[in-house]
Structure formats: structure tokens, C-alpha cells
Protein backbone atom coordinates (compact mmCIF):
# COMPACT_ATOMS: atom_id res chain seq x y z
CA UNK A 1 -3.62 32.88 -49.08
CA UNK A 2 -7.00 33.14 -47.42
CA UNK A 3 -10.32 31.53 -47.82
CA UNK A 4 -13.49 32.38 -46.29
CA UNK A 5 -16.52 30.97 -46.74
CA UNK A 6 -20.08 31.94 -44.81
CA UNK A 7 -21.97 28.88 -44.93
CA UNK A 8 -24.55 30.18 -47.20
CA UNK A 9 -25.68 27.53 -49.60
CA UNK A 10 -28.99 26.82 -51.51
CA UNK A 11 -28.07 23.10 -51.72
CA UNK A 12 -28.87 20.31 -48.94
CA UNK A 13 -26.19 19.74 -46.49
CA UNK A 14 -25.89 15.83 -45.22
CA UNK A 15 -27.43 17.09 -41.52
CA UNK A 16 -31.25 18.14 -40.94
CA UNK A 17 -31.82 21.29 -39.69
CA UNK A 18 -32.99 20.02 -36.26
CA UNK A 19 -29.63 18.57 -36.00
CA UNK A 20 -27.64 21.75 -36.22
CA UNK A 21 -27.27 25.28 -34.68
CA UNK A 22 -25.33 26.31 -37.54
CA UNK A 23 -23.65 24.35 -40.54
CA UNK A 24 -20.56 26.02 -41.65
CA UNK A 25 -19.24 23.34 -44.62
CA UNK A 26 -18.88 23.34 -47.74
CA UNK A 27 -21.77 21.64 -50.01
CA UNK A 28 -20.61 18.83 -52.12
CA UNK A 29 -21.17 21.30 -55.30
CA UNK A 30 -18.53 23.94 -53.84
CA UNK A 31 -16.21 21.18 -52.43
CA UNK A 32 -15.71 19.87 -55.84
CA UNK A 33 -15.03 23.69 -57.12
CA UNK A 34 -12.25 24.49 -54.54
CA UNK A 35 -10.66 21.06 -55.21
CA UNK A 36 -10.12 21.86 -58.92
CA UNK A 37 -8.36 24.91 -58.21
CA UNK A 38 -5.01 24.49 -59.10
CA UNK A 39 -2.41 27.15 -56.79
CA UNK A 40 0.59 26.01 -57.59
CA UNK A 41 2.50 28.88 -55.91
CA UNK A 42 0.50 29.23 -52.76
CA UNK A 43 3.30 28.68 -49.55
CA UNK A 44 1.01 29.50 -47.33
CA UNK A 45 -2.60 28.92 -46.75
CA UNK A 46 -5.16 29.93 -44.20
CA UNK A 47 -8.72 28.15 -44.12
CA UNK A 48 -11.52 30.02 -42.42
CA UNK A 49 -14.46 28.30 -41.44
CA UNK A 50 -14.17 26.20 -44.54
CA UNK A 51 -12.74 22.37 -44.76
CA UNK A 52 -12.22 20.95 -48.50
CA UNK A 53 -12.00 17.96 -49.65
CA UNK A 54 -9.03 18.84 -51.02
CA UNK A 55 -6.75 21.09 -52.39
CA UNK A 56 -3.97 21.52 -55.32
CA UNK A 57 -1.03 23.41 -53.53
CA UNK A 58 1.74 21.09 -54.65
CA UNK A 59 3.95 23.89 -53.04
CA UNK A 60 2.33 24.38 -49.99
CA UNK A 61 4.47 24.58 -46.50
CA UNK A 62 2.30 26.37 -44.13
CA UNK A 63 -1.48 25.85 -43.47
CA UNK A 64 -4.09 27.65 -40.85
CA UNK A 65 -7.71 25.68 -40.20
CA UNK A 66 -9.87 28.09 -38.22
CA UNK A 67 -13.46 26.64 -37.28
CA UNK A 68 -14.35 29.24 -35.63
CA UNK A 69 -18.16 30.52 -34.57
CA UNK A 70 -19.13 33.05 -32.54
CA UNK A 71 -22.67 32.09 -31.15
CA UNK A 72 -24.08 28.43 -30.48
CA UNK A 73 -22.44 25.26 -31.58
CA UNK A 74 -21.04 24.77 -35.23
CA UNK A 75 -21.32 20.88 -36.86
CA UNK A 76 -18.03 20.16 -38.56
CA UNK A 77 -17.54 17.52 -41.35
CA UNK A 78 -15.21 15.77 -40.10
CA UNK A 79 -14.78 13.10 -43.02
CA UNK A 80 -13.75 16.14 -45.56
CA UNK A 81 -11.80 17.32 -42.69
CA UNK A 82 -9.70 13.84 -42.36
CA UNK A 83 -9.76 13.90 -46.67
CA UNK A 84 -8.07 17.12 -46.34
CA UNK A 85 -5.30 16.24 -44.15
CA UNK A 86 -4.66 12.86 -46.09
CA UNK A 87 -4.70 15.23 -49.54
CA UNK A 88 -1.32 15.52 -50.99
CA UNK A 89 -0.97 18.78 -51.14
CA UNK A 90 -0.39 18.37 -47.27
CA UNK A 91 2.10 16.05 -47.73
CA UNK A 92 4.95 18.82 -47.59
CA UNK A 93 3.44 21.10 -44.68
CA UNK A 94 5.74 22.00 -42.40
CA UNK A 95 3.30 23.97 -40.11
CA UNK A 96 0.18 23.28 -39.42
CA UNK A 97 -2.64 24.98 -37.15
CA UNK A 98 -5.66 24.77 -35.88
CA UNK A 99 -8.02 26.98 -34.00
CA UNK A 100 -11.31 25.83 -32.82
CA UNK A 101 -14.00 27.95 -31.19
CA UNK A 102 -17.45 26.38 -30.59
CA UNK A 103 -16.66 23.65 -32.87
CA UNK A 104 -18.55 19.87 -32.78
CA UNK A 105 -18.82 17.16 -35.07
CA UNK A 106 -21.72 17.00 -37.76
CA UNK A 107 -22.17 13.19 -37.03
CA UNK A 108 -20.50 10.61 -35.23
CA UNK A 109 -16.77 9.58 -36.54
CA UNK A 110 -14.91 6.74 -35.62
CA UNK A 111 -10.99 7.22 -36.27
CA UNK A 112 -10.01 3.59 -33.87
CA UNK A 113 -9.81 1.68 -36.58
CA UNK A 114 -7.91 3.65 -39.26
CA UNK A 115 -3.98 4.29 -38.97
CA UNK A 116 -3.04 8.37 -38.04
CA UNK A 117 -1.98 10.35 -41.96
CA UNK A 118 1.78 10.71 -41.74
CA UNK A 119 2.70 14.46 -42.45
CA UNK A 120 6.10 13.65 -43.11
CA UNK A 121 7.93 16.86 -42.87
CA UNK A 122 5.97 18.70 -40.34
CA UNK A 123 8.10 20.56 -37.61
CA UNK A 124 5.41 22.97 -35.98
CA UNK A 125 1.86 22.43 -34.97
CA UNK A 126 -0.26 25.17 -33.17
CA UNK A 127 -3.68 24.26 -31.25
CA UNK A 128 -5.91 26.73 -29.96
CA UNK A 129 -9.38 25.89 -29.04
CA UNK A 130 -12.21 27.95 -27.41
CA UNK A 131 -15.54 28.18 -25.81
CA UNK A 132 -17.89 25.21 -26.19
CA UNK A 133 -15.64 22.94 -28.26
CA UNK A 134 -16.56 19.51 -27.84
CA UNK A 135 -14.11 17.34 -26.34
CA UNK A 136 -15.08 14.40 -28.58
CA UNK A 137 -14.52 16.61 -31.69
CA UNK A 138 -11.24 17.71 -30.15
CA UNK A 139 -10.09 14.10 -29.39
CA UNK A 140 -11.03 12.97 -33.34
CA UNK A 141 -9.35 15.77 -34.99
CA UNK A 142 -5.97 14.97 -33.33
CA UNK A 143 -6.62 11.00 -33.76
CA UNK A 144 -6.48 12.14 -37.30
CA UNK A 145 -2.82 13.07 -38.23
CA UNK A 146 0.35 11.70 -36.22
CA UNK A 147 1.80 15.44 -34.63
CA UNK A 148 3.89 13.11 -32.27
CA UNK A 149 6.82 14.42 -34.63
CA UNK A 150 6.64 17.80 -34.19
CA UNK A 151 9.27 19.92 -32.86
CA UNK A 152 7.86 23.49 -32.07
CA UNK A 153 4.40 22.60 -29.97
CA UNK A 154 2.24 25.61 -28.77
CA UNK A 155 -0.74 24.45 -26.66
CA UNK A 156 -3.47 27.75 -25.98
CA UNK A 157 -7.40 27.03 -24.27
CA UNK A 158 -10.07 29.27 -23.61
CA UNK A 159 -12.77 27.37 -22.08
CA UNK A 160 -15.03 30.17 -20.90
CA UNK A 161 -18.80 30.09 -22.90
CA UNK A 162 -21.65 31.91 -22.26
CA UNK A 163 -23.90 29.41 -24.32
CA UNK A 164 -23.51 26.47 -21.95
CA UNK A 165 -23.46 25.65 -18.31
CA UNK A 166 -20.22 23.41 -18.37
CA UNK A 167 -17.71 24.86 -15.72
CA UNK A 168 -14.23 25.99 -17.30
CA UNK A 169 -11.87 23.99 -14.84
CA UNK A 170 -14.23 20.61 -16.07
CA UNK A 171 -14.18 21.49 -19.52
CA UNK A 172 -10.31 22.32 -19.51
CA UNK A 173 -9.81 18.80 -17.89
CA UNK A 174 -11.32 17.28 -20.55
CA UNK A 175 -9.77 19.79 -23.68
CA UNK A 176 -6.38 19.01 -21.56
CA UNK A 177 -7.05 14.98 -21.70
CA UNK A 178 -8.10 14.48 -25.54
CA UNK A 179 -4.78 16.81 -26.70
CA UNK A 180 -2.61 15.23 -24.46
CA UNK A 181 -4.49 11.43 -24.45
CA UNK A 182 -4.46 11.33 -20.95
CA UNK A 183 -7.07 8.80 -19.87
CA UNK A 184 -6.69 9.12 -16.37
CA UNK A 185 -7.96 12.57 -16.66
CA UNK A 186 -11.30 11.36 -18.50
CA UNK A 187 -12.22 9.01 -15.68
CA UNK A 188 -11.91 11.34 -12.87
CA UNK A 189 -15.05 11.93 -11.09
């Protein structure tokens, strides 16, 4: 029901080190391990500072991302996060979560030109984010996946850091514009 993963790896990841505080994904070696696993019985599934490619949970109903770090920035994969959503063992979630915390994309990612993945029978979607979260990671991640159709919505920010010199109210504002789209927020002075 739980997987953690460190960030430990003797391979290469697809960022430089001067490019990164700290890498947290999987290498392309583990990725392909985790998406064999077959776990056809796993309901529910919580994903801790780890983002497959994809997954074999034909079964699965309930799933918890947590990119979470506790010091400096952590550069997120955010193409094996958007082949994760669109696998189709997500196709049956009915819950869905995530909880950032000093999270920020390993490279740029444009999500304009492709359509939202259609989670078809999701009621419930959770968001909590924290410290220095980027707001363009924030704003990708949720161009992702259509959530429009939820039912149950639960909204939670944190954005006090220690690690930057961003004030809370201005990065709120901006957390509070890419989850909600609000452009008139972004373009306030």
C-alpha cells in the first residue's frame, strides 16, 4: 500500500547535478522494475517521493502522491508524472491526492497543447502543497488531469519556507491562482 523510495541511485538521472538541489525520481532502470509489478489486489495506494511510469493495479480506487522534501528544492519528472496519471491502472481511481512540499519541475513542460487525462470515475481529489513549491510546477500538475468533475474538493497551503525570501501572502496568491486558474490573480502587481 506504500512505496518509498530515497533517491539513491548509482545510475545517471536526465538533470546535471548543477541543475538540482536534490533529485528524488526514479532512474529509468527502477521505473521499468516498479512498472512490471503486477498488484492486482492493491485498493489503495500511497506514493512517497516516488512517480512511476506506471503501475499494474487493475483494482486500484484510491491513490496518495506525496513529493515531499524537507530542505532545498526537489526537481520532479514531470513527464513520468503525466505517464502515470494517463496509466490505466488510474483509470478507475476514485480518490486521488496530492501533497507537495518544496516541489519544482526537473525541466521545462509544456501541457497547452495536449488535452487534460480523463479520470472517469473520480469523486474526491485532495491538494495540499507546502513551503517553496513552485507555482509553475503547481499550475502543470493540475493542467494534467481534468479534476473539474470532482465532487468532494479539499484545498490546504502552507506557504511559509525558511529556504527562500518569497513572502507567504505573494506566494499564496500565486499557489491560490494556478489551483484555481485565476489569471487575474497572476497579473496583479
Amino acid at each position: 500500500r506504500f512505496l518509498d523510495f530515497d533517491g539513491d541511485s548509482d545510475e545517471e538521472d536526465d538533470i546535471g547535478a548543477e541543475e538540482q538541489d536534490t533529485f528524488t525520481n526514479l532512474s529509468d532502470h527502477d521505473s521499468v522494475l516498479l512498472s512490471n509489478w503486477n498488484l492486482p489486489k492493491v485498493h489503495e495506494l500511497t506514493l512517497e517521493n516516488v512517480i512511476p511510469s506506471s503501475l499494474n493495479c487493475p483494482t486500484l480506487r484510491t491513490c496518495h502522491i506525496e513529493l515531499c522534501g524537507l530542505q532545498g528544492t526537489n526537481h520532479w519528472n514531470l513527464q513520468a508524472f503525466k505517464n502515470f496519471l494517463g496509466c490505466p491502472s488510474l483509470r478507475l481511481v476514485e480518490t486521488l491526492s496530492f501533497s507537495f512540499v518544496n516541489a519544482c519541475s526537473s525541466a521545462e513542460f509544456d501541457t497547452s497543447s495536449s488535452k487534460p487525462i480523463e479520470l472517469p470515475h473520480l469523486k474526491s481529489f485532495a491538494l495540499k502543497v507546502g513551503a517553496s513549491t513552485e507555482e509553475r510546477f503547481l499550475r502543470t500538475v493540475l493542467d494534467m488531469a481534468n479534476v473539474s468533475v470532482v465532487t468532494d474538493l479539499t484545498v490546504s497551503i502552507s506557504p511559509f519556507s525558511v529556504y527562500d525570501s518569497i513572502l507567504p501572502n505573494k506566494r499564496a496568491e500565486s499557489w491560490i491562482s494556478a489551483i484555481f486558474f485565476l489569471e487575474s490573480i497572476r497579473r496583479r502587481p
